[in-house]
Protein backbone atom coordinates (compact mmCIF):
# COMPACT_ATOMS: atom_id res chain seq x y z
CA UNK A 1 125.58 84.17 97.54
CA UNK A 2 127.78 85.21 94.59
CA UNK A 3 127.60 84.16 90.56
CA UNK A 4 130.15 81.76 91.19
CA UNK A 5 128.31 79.76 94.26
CA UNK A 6 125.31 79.85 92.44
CA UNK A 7 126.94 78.14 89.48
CA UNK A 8 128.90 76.02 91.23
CA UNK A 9 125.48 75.16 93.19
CA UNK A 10 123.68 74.50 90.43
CA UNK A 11 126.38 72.17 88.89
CA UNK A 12 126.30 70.08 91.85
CA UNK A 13 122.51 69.45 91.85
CA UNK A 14 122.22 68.37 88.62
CA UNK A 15 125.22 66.17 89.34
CA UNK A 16 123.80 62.44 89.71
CA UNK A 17 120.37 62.99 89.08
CA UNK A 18 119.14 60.24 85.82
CA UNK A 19 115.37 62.34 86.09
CA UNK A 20 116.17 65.89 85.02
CA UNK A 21 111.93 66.06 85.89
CA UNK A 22 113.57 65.97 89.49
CA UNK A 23 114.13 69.09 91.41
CA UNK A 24 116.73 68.82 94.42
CA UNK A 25 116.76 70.91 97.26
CA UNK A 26 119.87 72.01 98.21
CA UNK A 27 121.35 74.48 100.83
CA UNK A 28 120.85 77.59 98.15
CA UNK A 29 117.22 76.27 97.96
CA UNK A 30 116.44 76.49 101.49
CA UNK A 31 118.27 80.07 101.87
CA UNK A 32 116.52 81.63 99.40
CA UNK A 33 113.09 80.39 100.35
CA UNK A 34 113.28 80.98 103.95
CA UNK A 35 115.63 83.83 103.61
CA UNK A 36 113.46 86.13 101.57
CA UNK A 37 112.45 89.31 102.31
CA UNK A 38 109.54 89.44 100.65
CA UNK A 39 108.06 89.07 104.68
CA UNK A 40 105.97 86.10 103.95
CA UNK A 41 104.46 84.64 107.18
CA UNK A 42 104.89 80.92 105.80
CA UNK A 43 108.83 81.32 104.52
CA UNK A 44 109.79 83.70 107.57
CA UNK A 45 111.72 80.87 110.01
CA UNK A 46 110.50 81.94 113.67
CA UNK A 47 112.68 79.86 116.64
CA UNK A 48 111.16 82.30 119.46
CA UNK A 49 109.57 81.33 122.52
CA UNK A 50 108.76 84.41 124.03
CA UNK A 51 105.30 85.27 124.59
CA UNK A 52 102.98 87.25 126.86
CA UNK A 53 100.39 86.01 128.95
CA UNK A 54 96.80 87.74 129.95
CA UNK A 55 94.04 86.41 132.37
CA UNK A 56 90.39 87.57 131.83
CA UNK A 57 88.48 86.82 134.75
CA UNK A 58 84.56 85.94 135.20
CA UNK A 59 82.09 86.37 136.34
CA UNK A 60 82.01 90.23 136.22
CA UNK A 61 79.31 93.17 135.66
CA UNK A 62 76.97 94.70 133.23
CA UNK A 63 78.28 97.63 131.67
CA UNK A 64 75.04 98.98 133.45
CA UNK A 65 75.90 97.86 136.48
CA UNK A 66 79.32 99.62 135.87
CA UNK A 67 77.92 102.69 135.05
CA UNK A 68 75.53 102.96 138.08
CA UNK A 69 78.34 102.46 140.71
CA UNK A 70 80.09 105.07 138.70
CA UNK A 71 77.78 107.59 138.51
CA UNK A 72 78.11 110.32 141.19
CA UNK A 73 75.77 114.08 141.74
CA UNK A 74 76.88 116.93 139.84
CA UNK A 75 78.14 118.46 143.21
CA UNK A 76 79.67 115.33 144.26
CA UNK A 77 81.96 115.53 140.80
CA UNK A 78 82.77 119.05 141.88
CA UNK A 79 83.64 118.27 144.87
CA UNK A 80 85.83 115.75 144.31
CA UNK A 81 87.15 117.49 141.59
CA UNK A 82 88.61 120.11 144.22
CA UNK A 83 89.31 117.48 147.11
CA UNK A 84 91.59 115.57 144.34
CA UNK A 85 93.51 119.03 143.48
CA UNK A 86 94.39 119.93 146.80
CA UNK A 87 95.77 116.47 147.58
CA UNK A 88 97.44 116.39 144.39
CA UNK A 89 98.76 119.64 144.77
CA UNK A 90 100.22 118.38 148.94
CA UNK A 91 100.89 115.25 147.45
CA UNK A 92 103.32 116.82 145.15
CA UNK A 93 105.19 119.20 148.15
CA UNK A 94 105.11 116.08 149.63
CA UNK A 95 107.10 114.12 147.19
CA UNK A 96 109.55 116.88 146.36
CA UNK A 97 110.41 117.24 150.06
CA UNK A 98 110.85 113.56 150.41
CA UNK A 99 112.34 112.66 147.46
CA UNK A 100 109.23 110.26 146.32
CA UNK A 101 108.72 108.81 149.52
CA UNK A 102 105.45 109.55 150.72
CA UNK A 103 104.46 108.37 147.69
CA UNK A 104 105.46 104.68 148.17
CA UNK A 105 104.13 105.46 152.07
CA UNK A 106 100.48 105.88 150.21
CA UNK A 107 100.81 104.24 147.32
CA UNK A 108 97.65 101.72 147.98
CA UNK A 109 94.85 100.87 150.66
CA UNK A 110 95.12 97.86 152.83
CA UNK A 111 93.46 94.42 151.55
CA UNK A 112 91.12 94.93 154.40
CA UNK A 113 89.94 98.27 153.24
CA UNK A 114 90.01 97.62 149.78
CA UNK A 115 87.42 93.88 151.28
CA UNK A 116 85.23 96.04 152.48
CA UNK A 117 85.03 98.68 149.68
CA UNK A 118 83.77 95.67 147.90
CA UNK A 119 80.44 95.83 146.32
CA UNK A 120 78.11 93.46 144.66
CA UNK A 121 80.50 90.67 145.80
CA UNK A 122 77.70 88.02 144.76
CA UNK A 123 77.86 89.28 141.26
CA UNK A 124 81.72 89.51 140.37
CA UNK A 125 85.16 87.87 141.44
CA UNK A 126 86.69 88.88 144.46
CA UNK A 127 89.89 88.96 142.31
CA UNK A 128 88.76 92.69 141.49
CA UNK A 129 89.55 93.56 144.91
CA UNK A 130 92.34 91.39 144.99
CA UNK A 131 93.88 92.29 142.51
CA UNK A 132 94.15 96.24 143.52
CA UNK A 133 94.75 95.65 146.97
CA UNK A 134 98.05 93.96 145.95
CA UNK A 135 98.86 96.99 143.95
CA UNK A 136 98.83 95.28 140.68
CA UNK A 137 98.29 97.31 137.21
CA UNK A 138 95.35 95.95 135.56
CA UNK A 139 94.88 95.73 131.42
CA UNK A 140 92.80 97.43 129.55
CA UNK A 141 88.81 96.59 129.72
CA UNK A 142 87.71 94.65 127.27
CA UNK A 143 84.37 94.86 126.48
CA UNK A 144 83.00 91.33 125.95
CA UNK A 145 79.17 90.51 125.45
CA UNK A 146 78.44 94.31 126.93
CA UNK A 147 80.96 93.46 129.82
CA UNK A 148 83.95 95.01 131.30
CA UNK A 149 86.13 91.68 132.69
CA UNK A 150 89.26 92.51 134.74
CA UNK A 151 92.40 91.93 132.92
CA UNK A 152 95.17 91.22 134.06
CA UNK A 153 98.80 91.21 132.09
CA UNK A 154 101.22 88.71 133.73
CA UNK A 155 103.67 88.10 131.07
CA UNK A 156 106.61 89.80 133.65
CA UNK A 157 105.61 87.61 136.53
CA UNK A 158 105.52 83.93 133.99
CA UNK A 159 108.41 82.50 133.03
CA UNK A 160 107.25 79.99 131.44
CA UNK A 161 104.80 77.65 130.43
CA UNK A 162 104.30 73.87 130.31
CA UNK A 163 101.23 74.35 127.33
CA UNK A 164 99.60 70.60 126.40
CA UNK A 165 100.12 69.46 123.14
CA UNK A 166 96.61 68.69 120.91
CA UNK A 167 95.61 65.46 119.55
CA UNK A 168 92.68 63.63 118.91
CA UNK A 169 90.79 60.38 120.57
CA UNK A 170 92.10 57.02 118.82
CA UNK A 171 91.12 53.87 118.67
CA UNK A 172 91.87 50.44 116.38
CA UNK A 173 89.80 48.41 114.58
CA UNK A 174 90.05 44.71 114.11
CA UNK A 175 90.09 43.13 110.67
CA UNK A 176 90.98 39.26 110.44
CA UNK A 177 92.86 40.21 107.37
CA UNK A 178 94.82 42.79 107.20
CA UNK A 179 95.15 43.66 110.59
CA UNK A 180 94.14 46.33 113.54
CA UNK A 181 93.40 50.13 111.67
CA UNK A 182 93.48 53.32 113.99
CA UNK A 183 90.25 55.74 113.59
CA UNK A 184 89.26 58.82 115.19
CA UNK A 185 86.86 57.43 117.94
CA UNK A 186 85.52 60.83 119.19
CA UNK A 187 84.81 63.98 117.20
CA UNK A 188 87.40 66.90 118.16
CA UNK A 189 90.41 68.14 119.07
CA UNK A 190 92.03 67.80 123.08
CA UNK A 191 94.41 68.97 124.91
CA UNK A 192 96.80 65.93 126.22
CA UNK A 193 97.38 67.36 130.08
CA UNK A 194 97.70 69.78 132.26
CA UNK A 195 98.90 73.59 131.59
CA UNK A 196 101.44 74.77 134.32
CA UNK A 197 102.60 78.29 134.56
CA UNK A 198 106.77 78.61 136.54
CA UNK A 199 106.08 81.70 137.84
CA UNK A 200 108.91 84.03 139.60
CA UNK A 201 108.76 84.52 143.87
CA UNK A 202 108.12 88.51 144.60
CA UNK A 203 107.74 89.49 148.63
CA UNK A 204 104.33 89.67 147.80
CA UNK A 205 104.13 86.55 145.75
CA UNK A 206 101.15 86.30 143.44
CA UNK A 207 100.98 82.10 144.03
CA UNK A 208 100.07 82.96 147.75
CA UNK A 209 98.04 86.31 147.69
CA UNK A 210 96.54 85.72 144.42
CA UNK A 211 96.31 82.26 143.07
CA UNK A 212 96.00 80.42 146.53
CA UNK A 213 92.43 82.14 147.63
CA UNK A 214 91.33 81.86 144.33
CA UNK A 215 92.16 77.96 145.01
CA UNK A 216 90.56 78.20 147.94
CA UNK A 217 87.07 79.50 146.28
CA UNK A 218 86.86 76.61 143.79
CA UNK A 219 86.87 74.03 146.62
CA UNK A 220 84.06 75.61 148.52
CA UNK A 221 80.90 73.52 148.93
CA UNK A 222 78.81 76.08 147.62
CA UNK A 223 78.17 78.90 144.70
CA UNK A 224 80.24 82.24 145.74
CA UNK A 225 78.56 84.23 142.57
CA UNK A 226 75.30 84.18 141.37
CA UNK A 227 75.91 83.05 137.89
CA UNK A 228 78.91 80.43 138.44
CA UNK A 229 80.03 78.95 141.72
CA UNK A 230 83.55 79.97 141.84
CA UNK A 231 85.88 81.85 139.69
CA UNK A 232 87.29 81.25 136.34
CA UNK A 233 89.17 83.23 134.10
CA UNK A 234 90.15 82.77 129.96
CA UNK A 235 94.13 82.58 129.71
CA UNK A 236 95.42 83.65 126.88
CA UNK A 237 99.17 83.25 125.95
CA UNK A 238 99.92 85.37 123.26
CA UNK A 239 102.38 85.17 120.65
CA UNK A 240 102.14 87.51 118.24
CA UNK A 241 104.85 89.88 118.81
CA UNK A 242 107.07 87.28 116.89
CA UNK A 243 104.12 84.52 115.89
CA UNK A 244 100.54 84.89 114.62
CA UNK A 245 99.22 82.99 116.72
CA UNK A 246 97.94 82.72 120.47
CA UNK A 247 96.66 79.63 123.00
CA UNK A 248 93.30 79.98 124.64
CA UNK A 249 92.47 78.44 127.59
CA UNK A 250 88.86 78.95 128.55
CA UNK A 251 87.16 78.44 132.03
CA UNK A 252 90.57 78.35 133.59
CA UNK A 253 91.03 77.76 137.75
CA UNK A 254 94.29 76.77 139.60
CA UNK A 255 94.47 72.84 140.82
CA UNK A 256 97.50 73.22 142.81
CA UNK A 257 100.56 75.52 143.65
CA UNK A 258 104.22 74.69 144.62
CA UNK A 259 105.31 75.82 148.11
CA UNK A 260 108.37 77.23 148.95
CA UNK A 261 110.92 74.83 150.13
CA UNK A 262 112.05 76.32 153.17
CA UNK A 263 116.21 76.32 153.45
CA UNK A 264 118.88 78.33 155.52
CA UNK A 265 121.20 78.13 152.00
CA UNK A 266 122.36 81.75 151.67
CA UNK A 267 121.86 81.31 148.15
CA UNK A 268 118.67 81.12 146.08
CA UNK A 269 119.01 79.62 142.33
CA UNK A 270 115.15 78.53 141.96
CA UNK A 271 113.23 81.88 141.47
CA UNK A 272 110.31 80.76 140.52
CA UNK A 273 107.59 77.93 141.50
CA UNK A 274 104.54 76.07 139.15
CA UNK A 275 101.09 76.82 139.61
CA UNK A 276 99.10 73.97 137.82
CA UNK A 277 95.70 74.86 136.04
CA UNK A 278 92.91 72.68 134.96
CA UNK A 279 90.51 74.27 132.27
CA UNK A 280 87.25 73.57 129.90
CA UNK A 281 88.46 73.46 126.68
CA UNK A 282 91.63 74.60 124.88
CA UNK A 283 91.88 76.72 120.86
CA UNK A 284 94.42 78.03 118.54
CA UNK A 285 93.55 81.62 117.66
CA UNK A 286 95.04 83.62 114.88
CA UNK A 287 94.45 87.14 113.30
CA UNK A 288 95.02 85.26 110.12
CA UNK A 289 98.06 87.64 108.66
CA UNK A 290 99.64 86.13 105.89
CA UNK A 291 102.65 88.48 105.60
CA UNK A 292 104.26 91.92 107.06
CA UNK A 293 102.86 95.06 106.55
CA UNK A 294 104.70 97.88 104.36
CA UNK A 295 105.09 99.97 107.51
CA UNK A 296 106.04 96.43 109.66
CA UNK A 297 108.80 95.91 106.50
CA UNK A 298 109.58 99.53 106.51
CA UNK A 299 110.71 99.95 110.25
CA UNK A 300 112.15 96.48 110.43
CA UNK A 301 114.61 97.99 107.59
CA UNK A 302 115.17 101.18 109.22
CA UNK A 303 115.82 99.09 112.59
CA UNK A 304 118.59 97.36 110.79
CA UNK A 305 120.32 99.95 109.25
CA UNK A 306 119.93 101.92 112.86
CA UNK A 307 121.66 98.69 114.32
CA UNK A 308 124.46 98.62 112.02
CA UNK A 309 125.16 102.68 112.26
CA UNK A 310 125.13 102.00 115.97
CA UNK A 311 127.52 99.28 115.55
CA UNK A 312 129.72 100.98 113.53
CA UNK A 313 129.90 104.45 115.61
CA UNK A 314 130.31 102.07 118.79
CA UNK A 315 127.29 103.17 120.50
């Protein structure tokens, strides 16, 4: 805003006011606080949605473990080592013959196979199987309490998410007097419902060949894995591109999943159905930033003035 708005602004705030103690907030107040670009997280207006969404699934094995499945002979590395180049090597004449289709014609093992390639199925989810039989990329490993979880990056395949809000228990207390007084009756903060993930149809649809034998574990009348009876994974839905802050859902399992409605209708406007999770407890996480970096603030700037070039030469 120019000299003259802000004069004029500032003429019309102090218009009416008897207290000059008072200070008035006024549309030039609220663009310069939260239209700074200083980059501070608590005057930086966010009105995004979008997030990403990660499942960490339990129980899983030692890093020990791990490393003994993994740990082949000397000649067996060579070995494979040389089996791996020549199919590489005919995998490649393959592909350039074919234009890239004997790759798709190998690109993964049966489920069946992969079932039966399965060890120590007592001691880990069945979802690490699953998972790779379905030909689904995987996350990166976190290590976790000397642990190597399977991790799995679904932010593509949710649309969205029906997240609980929090509150806390309340109660009221009588008093002849002055009447009934709400207090916190229980110590903590819950989640008020259910968390349900719309997630989109794919001819292999992850409600169906993921989430629906993984419902069909957690009713069983008995413990599939050593250390837990069924499994359970920590959801995390993940802000932070835009927000710092993420929802964790700990000791997640799926309670039910929408069918498709079956229809001759040539057209299909719902893409997606709800799978409906029921969980252990429920945090806010942050990484506690407090404003952008020098380098975020740097690129942000160069992004702009990239964006307006672009603009400007039409491309």
């Amino acid at each position: 805003m120019g000299i003259a708005s802000d004069i004029i602004g500032n003429a019309v705030n102090a218009y009416g006011s008897d207290d000059s103690s008072v200070t008035r907030t006024s549309l030039q107040t609220f663009l310069g606080k939260f239209g700074s670009s200083a980059g501070r997280y608590v005057d930086t207006i966010d009105p995004l949605g979008t997030f990403e969404v990660q499942f960490k699934f339990y129980p899983t094995l030692s890093l020990a473990e791990i490393s003994n499945q993994q740990k082949p002979s000397k000649l067996g590395n060579a070995l494979k080592s040389v089996y791996n180049s020549a199919l590489d090597a005919g995998a490649n004449a393959l592909n350039n013959v074919t234009g890239g289709l004997f790759q798709n014609i190998v690109a993964g093992d049966p489920i069946l196979e992969q079932r039966s390639k399965f060890e120590a199925a007592h001691k880990h989810t069945f979802m690490e199987y699953l998972a790779k039989a379905n030909l689904m990329q995987t996350g990166e490993q976190w290590q976790d309490d000397q642990t190597a979880p399977l991790v799995l990056n679904l932010g593509p395949y949710v649309q969205s998410i029906s997240i609980p809000n929090l509150k806390v228990n309340v109660s009221r207390v009588g008093n002849s007097r002055m009447g009934d007084f709400p207090v916190v009756s229980q110590p903590g903060v819950y989640p008020d419902g259910a968390m349900q993930m719309h997630i989109i149809n794919t001819k292999a649809a992850l409600h169906e060949r993921i989430f629906y034998p993984w419902l069909r574990e957690i009713s069983l009348p008995y413990w599939s894995y050593d250390s837990q009876p069924y499994t359970t994974a920590t959801v995390t839905v993940d802000f932070s591109k835009h927000n710092d802050m993420q929802y964790v859902f700990v000791g997640c399992r799926p309670d039910s999943i929408n069918s498709i409605q079956a229809t001759q209708q040539p057209e299909a406007t719902n893409l997606t159905r709800q799978v409906s999770f029921i969980y252990d407890a429920m945090f806010v996480k942050s990484k506690l930033k407090q404003m952008d970096s020098a380098g975020e603030k740097v690129m942000g700037a160069v992004g702009s003035i990239l964006g307006g070039g672009g603009r400007m030469l039409n491309i």
